[in-house]
N, C-alpha and C. Protein backbone atom coordinates (compact mmCIF):
# COMPACT_ATOMS: atom_id res chain seq x y z
N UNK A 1 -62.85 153.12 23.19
CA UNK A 1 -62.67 154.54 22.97
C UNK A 1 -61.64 154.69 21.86
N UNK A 2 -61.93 155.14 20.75
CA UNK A 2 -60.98 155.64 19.75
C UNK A 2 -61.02 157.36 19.48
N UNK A 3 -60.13 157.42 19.04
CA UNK A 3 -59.45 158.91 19.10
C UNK A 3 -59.99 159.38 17.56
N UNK A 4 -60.86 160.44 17.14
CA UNK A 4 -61.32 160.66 16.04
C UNK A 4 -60.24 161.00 15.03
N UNK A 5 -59.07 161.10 15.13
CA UNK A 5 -58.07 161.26 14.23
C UNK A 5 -56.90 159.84 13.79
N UNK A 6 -56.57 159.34 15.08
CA UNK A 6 -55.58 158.18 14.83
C UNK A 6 -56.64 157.10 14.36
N UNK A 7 -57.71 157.08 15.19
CA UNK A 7 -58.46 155.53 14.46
C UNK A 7 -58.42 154.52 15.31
N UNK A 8 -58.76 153.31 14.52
CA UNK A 8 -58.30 151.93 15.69
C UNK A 8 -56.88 151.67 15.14
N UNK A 9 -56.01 151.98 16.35
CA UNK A 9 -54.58 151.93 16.96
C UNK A 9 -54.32 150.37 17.23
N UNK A 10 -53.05 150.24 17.65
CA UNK A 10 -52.59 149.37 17.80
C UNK A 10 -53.41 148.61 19.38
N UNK A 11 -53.50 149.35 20.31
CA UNK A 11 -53.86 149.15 21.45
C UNK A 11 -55.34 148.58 21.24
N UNK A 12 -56.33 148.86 20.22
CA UNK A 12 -57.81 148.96 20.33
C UNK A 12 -57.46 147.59 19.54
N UNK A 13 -56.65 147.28 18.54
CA UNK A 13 -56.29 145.59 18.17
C UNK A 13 -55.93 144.62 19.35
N UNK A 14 -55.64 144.98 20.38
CA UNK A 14 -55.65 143.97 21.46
C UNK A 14 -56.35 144.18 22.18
N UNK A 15 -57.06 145.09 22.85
CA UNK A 15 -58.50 145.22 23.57
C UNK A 15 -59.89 144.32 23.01
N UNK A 16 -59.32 144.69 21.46
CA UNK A 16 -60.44 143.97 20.48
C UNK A 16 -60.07 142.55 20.59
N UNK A 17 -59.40 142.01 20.25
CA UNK A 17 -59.08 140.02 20.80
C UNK A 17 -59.09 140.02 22.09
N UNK A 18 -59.11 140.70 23.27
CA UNK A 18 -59.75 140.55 24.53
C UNK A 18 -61.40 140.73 24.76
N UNK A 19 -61.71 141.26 23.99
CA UNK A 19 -62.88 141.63 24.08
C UNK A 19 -63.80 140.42 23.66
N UNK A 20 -63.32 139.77 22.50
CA UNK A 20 -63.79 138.75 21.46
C UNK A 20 -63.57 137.10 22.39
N UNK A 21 -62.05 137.58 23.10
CA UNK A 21 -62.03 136.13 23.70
C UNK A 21 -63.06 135.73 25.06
N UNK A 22 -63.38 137.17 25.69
CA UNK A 22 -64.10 137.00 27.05
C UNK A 22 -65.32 137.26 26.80
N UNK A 23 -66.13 137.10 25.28
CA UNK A 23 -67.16 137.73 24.67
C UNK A 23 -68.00 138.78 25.35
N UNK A 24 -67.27 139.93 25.13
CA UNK A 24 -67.73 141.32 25.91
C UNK A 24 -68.48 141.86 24.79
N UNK A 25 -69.53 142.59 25.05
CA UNK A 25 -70.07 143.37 24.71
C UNK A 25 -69.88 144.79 24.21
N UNK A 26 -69.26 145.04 23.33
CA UNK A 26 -68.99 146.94 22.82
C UNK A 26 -69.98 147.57 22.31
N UNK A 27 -69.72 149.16 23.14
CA UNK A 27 -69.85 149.98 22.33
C UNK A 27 -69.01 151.15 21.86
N UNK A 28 -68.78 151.73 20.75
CA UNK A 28 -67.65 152.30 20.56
C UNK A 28 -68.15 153.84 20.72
N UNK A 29 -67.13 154.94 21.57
CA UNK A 29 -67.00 155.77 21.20
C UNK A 29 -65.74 157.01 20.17
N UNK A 30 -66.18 157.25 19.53
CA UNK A 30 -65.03 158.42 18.78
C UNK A 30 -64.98 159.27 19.80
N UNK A 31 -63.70 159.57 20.18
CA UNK A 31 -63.35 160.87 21.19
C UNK A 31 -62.71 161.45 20.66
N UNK A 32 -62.24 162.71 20.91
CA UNK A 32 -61.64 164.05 20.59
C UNK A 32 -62.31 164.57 19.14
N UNK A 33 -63.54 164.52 18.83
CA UNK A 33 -64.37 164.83 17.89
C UNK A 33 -63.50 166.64 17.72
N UNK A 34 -63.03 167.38 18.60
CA UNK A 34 -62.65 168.40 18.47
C UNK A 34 -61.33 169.21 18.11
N UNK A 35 -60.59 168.13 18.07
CA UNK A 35 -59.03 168.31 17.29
C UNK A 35 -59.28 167.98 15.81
N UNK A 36 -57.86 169.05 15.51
CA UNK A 36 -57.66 168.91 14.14
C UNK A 36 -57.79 168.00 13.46
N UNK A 37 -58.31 167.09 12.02
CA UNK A 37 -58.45 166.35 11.85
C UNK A 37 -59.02 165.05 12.03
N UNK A 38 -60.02 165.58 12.79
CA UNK A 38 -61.34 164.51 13.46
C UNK A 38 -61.87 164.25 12.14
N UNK A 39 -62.18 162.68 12.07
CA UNK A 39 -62.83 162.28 10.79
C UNK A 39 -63.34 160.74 10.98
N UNK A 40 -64.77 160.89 12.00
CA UNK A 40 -65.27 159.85 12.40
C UNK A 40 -66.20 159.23 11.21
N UNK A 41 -65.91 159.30 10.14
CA UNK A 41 -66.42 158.25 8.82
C UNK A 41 -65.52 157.74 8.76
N UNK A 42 -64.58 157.88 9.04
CA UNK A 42 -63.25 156.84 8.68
C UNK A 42 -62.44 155.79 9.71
N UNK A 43 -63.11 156.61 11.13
CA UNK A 43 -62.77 155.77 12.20
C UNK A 43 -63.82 154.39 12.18
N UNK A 44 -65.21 154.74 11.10
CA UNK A 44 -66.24 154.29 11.41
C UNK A 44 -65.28 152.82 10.41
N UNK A 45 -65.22 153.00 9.49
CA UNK A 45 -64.67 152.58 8.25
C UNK A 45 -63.44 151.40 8.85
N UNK A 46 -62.87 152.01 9.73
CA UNK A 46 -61.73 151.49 10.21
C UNK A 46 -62.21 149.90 11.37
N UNK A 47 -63.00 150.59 11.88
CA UNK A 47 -64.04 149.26 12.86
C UNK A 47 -64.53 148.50 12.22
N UNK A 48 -64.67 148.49 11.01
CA UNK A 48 -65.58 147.70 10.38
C UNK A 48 -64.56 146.34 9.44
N UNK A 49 -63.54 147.59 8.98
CA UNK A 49 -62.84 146.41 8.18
C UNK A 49 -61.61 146.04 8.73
N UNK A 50 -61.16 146.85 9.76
CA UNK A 50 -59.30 146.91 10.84
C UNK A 50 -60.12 145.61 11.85
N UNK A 51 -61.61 145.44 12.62
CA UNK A 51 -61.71 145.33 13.50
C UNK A 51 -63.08 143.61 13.32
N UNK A 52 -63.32 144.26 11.91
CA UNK A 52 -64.66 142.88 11.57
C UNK A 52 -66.18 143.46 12.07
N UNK A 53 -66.37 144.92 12.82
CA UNK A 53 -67.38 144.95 13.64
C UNK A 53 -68.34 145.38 12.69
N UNK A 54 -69.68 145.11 13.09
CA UNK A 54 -70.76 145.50 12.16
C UNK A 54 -71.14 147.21 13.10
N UNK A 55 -70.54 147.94 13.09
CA UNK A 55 -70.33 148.93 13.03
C UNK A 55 -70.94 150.01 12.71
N UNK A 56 -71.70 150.91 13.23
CA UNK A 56 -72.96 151.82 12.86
C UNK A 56 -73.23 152.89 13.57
N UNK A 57 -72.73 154.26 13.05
CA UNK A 57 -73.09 155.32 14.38
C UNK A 57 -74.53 155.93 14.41
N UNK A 58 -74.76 155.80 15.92
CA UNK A 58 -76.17 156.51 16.20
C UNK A 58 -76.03 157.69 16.62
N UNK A 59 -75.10 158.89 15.94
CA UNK A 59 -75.37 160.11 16.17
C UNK A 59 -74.32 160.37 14.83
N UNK A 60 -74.63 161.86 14.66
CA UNK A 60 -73.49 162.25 13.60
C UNK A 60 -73.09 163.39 14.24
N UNK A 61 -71.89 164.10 14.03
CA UNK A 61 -71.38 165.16 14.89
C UNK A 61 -72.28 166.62 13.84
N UNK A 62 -72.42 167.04 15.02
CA UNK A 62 -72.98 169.32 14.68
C UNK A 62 -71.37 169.69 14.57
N UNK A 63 -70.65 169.82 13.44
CA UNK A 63 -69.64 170.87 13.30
C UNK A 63 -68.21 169.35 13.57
N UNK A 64 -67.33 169.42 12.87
CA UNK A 64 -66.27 168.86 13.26
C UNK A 64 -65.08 169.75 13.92
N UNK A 65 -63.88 169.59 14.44
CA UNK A 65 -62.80 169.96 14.88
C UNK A 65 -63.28 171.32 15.57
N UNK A 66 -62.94 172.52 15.73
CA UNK A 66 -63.31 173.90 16.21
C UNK A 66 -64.60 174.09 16.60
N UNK A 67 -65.19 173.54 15.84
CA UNK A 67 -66.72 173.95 15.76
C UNK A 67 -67.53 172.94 15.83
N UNK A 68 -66.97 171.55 16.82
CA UNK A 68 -67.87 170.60 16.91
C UNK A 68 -68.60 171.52 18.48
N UNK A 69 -69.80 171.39 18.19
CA UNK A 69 -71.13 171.49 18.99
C UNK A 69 -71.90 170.74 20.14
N UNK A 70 -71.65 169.78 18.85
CA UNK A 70 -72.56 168.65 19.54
C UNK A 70 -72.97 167.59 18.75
N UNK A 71 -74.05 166.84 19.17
CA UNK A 71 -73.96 165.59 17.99
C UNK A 71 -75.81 165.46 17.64
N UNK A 72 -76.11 164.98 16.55
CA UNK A 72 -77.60 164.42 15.87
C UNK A 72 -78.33 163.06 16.64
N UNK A 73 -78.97 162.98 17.20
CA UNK A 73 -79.46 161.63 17.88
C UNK A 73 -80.28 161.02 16.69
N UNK A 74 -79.72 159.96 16.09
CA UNK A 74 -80.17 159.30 14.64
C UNK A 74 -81.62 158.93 15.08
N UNK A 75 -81.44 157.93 16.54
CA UNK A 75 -82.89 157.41 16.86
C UNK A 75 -84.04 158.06 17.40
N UNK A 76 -83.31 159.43 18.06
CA UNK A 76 -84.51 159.98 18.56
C UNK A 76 -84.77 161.01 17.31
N UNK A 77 -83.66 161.65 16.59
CA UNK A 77 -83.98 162.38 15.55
C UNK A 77 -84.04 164.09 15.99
N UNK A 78 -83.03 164.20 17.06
CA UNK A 78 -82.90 165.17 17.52
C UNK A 78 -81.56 165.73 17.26
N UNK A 79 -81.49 167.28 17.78
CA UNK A 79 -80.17 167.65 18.40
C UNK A 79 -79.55 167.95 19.45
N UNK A 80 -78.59 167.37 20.03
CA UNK A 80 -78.50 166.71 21.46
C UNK A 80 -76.68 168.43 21.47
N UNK A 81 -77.15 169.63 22.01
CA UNK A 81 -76.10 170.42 22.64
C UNK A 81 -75.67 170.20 23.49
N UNK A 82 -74.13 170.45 24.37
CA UNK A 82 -73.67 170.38 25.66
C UNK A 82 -72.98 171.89 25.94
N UNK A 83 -73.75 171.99 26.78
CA UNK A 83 -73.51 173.37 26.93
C UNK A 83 -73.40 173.25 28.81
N UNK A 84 -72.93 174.67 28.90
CA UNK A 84 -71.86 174.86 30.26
C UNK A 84 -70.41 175.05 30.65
N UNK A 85 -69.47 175.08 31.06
CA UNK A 85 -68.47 175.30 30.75
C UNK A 85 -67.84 173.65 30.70
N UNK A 86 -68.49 172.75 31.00
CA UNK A 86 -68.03 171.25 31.30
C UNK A 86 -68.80 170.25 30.59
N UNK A 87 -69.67 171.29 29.17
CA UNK A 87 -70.90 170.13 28.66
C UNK A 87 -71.53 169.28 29.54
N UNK A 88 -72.13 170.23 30.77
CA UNK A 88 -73.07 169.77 31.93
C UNK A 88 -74.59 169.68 31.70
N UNK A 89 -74.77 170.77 30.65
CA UNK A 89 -76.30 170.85 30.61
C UNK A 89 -76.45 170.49 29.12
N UNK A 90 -77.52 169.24 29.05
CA UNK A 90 -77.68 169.42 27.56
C UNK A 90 -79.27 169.55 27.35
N UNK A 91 -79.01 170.31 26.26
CA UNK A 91 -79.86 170.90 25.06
C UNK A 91 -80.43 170.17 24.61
N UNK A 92 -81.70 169.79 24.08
CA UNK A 92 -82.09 168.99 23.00
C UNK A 92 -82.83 170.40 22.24
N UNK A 93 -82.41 170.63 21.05
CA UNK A 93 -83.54 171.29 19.45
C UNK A 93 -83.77 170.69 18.76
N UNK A 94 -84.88 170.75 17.92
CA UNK A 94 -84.27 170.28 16.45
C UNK A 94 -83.33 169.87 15.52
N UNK A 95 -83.13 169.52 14.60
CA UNK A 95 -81.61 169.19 13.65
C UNK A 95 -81.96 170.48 12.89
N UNK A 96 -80.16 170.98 12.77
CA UNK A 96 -80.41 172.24 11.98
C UNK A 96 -80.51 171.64 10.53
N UNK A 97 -81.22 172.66 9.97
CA UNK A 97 -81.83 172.54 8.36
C UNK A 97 -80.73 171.47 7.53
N UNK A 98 -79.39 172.05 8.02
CA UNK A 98 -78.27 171.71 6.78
C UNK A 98 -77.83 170.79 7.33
N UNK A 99 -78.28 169.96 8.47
CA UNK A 99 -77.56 168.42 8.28
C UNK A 99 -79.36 167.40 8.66
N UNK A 100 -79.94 167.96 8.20
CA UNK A 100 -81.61 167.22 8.19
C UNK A 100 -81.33 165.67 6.96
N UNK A 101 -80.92 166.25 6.27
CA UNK A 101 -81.03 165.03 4.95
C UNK A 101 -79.83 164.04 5.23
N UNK A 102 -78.47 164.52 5.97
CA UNK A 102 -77.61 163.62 6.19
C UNK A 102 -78.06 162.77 7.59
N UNK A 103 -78.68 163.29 8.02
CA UNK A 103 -79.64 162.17 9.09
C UNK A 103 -80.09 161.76 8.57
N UNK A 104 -81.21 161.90 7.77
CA UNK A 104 -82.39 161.02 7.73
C UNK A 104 -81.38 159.77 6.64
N UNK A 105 -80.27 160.29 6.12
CA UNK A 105 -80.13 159.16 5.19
C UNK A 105 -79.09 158.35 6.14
N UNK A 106 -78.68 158.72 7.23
CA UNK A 106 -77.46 157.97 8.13
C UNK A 106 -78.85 157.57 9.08
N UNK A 107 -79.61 157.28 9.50
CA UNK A 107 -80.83 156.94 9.99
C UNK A 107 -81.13 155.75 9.29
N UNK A 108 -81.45 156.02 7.93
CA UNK A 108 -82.13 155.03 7.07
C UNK A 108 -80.85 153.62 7.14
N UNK A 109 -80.00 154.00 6.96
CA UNK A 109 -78.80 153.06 6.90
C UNK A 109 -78.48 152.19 8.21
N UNK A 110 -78.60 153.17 9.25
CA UNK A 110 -78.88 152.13 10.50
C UNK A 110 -80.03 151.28 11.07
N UNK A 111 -80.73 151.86 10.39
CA UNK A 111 -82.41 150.64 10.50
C UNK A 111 -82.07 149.85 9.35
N UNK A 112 -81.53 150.26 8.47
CA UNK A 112 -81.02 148.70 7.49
C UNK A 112 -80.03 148.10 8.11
N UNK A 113 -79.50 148.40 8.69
CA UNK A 113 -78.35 147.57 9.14
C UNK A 113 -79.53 146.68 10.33
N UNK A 114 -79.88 146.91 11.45
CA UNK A 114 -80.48 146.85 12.43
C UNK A 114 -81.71 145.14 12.11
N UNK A 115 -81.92 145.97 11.12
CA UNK A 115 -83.07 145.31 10.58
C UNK A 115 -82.60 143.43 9.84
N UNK A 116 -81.28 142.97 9.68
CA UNK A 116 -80.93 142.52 9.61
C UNK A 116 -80.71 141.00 11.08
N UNK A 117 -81.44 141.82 12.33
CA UNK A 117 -81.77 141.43 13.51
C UNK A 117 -82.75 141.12 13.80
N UNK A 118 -83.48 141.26 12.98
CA UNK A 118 -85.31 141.76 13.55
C UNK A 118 -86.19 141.57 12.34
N UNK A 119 -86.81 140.58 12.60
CA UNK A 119 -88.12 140.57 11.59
C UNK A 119 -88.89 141.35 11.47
N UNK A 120 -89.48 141.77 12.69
CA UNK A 120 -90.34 143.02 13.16
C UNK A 120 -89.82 144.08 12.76
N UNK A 121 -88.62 144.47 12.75
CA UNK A 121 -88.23 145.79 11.94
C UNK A 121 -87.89 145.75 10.73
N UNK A 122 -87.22 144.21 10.06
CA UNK A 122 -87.36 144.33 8.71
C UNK A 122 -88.77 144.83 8.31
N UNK A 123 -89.83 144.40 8.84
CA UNK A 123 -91.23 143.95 8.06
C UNK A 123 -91.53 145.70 8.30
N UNK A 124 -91.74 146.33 9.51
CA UNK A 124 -92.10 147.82 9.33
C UNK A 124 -90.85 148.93 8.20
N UNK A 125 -89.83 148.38 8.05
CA UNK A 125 -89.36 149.06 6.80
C UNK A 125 -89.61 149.18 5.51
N UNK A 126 -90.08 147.39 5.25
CA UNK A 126 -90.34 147.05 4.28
C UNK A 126 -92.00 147.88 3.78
N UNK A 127 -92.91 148.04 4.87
CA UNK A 127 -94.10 148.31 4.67
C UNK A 127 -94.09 149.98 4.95
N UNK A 128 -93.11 150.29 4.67
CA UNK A 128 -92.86 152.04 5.02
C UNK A 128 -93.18 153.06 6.16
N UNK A 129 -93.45 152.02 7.08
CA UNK A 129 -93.94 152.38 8.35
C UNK A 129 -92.96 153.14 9.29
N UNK A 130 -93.29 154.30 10.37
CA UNK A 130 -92.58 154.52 11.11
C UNK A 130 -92.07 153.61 12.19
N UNK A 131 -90.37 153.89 12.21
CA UNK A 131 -90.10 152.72 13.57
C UNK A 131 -90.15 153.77 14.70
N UNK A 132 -90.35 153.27 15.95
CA UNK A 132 -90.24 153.21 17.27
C UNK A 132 -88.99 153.65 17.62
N UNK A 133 -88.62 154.35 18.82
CA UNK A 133 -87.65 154.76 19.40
C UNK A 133 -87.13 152.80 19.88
N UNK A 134 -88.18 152.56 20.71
CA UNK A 134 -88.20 151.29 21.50
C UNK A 134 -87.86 150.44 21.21
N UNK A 135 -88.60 149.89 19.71
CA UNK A 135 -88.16 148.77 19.00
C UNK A 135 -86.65 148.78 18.27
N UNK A 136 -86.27 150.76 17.87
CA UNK A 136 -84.93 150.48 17.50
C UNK A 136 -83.64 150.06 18.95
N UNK A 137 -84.16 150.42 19.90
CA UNK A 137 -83.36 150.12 21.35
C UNK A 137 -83.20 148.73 21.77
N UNK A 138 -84.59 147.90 21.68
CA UNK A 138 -84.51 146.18 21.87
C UNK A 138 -83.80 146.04 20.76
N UNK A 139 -84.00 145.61 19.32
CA UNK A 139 -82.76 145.40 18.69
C UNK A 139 -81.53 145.35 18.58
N UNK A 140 -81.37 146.72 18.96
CA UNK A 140 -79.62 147.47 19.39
C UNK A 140 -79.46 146.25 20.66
N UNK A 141 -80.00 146.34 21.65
CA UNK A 141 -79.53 146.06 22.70
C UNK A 141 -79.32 144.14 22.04
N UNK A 142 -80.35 143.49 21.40
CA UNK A 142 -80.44 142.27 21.42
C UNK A 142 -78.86 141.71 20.57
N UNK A 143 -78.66 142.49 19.31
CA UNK A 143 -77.80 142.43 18.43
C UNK A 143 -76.39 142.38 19.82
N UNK A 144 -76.32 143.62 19.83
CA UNK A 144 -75.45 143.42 21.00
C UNK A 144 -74.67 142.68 22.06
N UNK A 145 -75.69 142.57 22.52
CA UNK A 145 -75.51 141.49 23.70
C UNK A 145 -74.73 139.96 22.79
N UNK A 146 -75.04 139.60 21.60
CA UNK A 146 -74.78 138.37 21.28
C UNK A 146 -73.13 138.85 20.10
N UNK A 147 -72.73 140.57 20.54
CA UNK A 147 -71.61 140.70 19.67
C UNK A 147 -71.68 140.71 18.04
N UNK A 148 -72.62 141.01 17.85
CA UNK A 148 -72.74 140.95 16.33
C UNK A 148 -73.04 142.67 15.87
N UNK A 149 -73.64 143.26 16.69
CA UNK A 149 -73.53 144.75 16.59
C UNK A 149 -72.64 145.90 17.29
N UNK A 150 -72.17 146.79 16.71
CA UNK A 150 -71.27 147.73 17.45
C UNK A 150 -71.75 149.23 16.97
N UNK A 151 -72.56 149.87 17.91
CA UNK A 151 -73.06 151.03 17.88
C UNK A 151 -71.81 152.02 18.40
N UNK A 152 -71.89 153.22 17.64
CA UNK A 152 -71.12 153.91 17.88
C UNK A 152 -71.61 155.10 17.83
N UNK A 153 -71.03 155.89 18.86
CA UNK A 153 -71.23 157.35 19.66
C UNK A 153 -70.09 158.33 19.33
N UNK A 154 -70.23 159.47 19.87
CA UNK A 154 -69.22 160.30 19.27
C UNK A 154 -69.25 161.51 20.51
N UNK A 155 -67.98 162.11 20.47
CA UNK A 155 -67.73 162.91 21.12
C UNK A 155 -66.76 163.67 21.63
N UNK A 156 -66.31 164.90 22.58
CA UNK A 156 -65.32 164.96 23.38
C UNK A 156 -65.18 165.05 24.48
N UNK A 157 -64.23 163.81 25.04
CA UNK A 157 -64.58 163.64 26.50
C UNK A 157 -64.19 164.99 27.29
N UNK A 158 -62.98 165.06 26.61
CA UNK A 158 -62.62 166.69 27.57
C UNK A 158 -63.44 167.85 28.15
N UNK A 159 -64.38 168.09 27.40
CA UNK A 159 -64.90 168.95 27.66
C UNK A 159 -66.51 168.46 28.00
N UNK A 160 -66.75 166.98 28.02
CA UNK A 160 -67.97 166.30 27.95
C UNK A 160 -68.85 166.14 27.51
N UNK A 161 -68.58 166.31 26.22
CA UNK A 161 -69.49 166.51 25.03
C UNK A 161 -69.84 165.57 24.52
N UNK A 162 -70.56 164.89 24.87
CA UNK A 162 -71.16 163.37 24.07
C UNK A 162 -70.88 162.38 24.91
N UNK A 163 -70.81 162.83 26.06
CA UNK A 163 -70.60 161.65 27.27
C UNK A 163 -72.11 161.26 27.87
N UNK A 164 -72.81 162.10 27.59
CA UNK A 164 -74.16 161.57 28.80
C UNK A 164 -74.48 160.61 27.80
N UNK A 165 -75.12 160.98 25.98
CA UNK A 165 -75.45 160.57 25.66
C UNK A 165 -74.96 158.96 25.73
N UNK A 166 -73.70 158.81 25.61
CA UNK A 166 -72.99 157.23 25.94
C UNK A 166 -73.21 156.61 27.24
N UNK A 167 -73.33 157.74 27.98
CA UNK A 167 -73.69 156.67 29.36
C UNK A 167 -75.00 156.52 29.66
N UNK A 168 -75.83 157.31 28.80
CA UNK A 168 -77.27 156.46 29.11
C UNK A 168 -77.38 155.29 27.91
N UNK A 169 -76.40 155.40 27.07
CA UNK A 169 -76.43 153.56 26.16
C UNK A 169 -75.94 152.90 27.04
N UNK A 170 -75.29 152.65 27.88
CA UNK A 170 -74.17 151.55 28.65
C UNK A 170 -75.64 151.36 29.59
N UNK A 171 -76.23 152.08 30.20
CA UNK A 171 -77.01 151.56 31.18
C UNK A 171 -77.90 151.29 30.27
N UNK A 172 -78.74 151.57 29.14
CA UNK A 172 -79.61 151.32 28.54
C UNK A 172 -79.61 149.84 27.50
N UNK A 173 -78.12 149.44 27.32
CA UNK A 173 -77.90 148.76 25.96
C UNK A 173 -76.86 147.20 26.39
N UNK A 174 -76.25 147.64 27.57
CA UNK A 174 -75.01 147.05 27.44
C UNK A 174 -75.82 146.11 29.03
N UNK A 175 -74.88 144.67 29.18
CA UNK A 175 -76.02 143.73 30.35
C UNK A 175 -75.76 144.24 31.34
N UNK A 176 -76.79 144.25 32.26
CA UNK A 176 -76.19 143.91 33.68
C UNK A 176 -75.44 143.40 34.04
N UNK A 177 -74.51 143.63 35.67
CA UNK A 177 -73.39 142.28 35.68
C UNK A 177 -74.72 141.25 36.47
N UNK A 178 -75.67 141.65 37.34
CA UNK A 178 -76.31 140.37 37.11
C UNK A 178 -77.16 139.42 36.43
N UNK A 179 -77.47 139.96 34.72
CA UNK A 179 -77.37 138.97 34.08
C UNK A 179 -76.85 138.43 33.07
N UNK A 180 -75.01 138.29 33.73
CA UNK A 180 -74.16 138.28 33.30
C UNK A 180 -73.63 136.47 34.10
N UNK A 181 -73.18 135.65 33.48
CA UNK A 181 -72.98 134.17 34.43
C UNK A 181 -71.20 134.32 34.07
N UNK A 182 -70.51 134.80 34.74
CA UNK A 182 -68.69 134.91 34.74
C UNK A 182 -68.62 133.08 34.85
N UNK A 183 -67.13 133.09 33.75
CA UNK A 183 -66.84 131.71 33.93
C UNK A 183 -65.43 132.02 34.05
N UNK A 184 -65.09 131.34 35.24
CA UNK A 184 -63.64 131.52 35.51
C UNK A 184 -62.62 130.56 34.66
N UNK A 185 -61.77 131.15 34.58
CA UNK A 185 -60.68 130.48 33.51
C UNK A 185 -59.67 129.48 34.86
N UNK A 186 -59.53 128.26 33.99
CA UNK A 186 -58.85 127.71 34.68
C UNK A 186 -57.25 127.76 34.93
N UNK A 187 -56.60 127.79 36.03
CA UNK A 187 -55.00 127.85 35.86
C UNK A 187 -54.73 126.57 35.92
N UNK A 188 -53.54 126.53 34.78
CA UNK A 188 -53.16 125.21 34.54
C UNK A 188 -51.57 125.58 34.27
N UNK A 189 -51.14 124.45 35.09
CA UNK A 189 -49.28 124.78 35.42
C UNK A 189 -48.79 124.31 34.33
N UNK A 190 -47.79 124.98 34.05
CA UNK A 190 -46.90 125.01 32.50
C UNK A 190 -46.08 123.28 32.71
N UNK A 191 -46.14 122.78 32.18
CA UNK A 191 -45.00 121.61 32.30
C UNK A 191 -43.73 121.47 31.48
């Protein structure tokens, strides 16, 4: 969880070498998309070169700081509202007109990135074909699992705005603990 204004902090540098040493699986979310100075291109920016992660968001925010909304679903190609007084109920519309082209080109960039995983999706890019919701999800998930990809979400938890969408990636993307094999670390007395 990073904070859409501070970035990756000091704290997310040691979560991150815990994460790397017990080879965990991430996915990142930007939170507080709704305070002053939210600027999740730069948090994105910050994961990539503060952190090494191959780094890629699958949504873009509807409105920053005051007037964040809600967020763009890159893969489904929707617009994902939270509405209610607790962002309980969400919305799916269309993408409004004026952020249509900054999807499709933050879209295009994550199937290039993606595609770097996948023969099968290099080869339908290459041949101009439409991708799959599905095939972009096995990818995500495959990249993943082996730590080489870090999808990133966006949102504010406070008010729950971009939380469902993250918790149907964690069940959708991230392993099971049973097929997960824990290896216990050994204690070994100081001499």
């Amino acid at each position: 969880v990073l904070c859409a204004v501070g970035g990756v902090q000091a704290q997310s540098l040691t979560i991150d070498r815990q994460m790397r040493r017990y080879n965990v699986p991430r996915i990142a979310f930007i939170n507080k998309m709704d305070r002053i100075g939210a600027n999740p291109d730069n948090v994105v920016t910050q994961l990539r070169e503060k952190l090494g992660c191959d780094a890629w968001p699958v949504e873009i925010p509807i409105g920053k700081e005051h007037s964040f909304q809600g967020v763009v679903d890159l893969i489904g190609m929707r617009a994902i509202y939270f509405d209610g007084d607790n962002g309980e109920k969400l919305r799916y519309e269309p993408i409004p007109e004026d952020l249509l082209e900054q999807a499709e080109r933050s879209r295009a960039k994550l199937l290039e990135a993606l595609s770097m995983y996948s023969d099968a999706l290099m080869e339908k890019l290459l041949a101009e074909e439409e991708v799959e919701s599905e095939l972009i999800y096995d990818v995500m998930k495959q990249a993943l699992q082996f730590n080489h990809f870090t999808p990133v979400f966006m949102g504010s938890a406070f008010k729950n705005k971009g939380v469902q969408p993250l918790l149907d990636a964690v069940v959708r993307l991230l392993p099971s603990p049973n097929d997960c094999h824990p290896k216990a670390m050994e204690f070994q007395e100081p001499h």
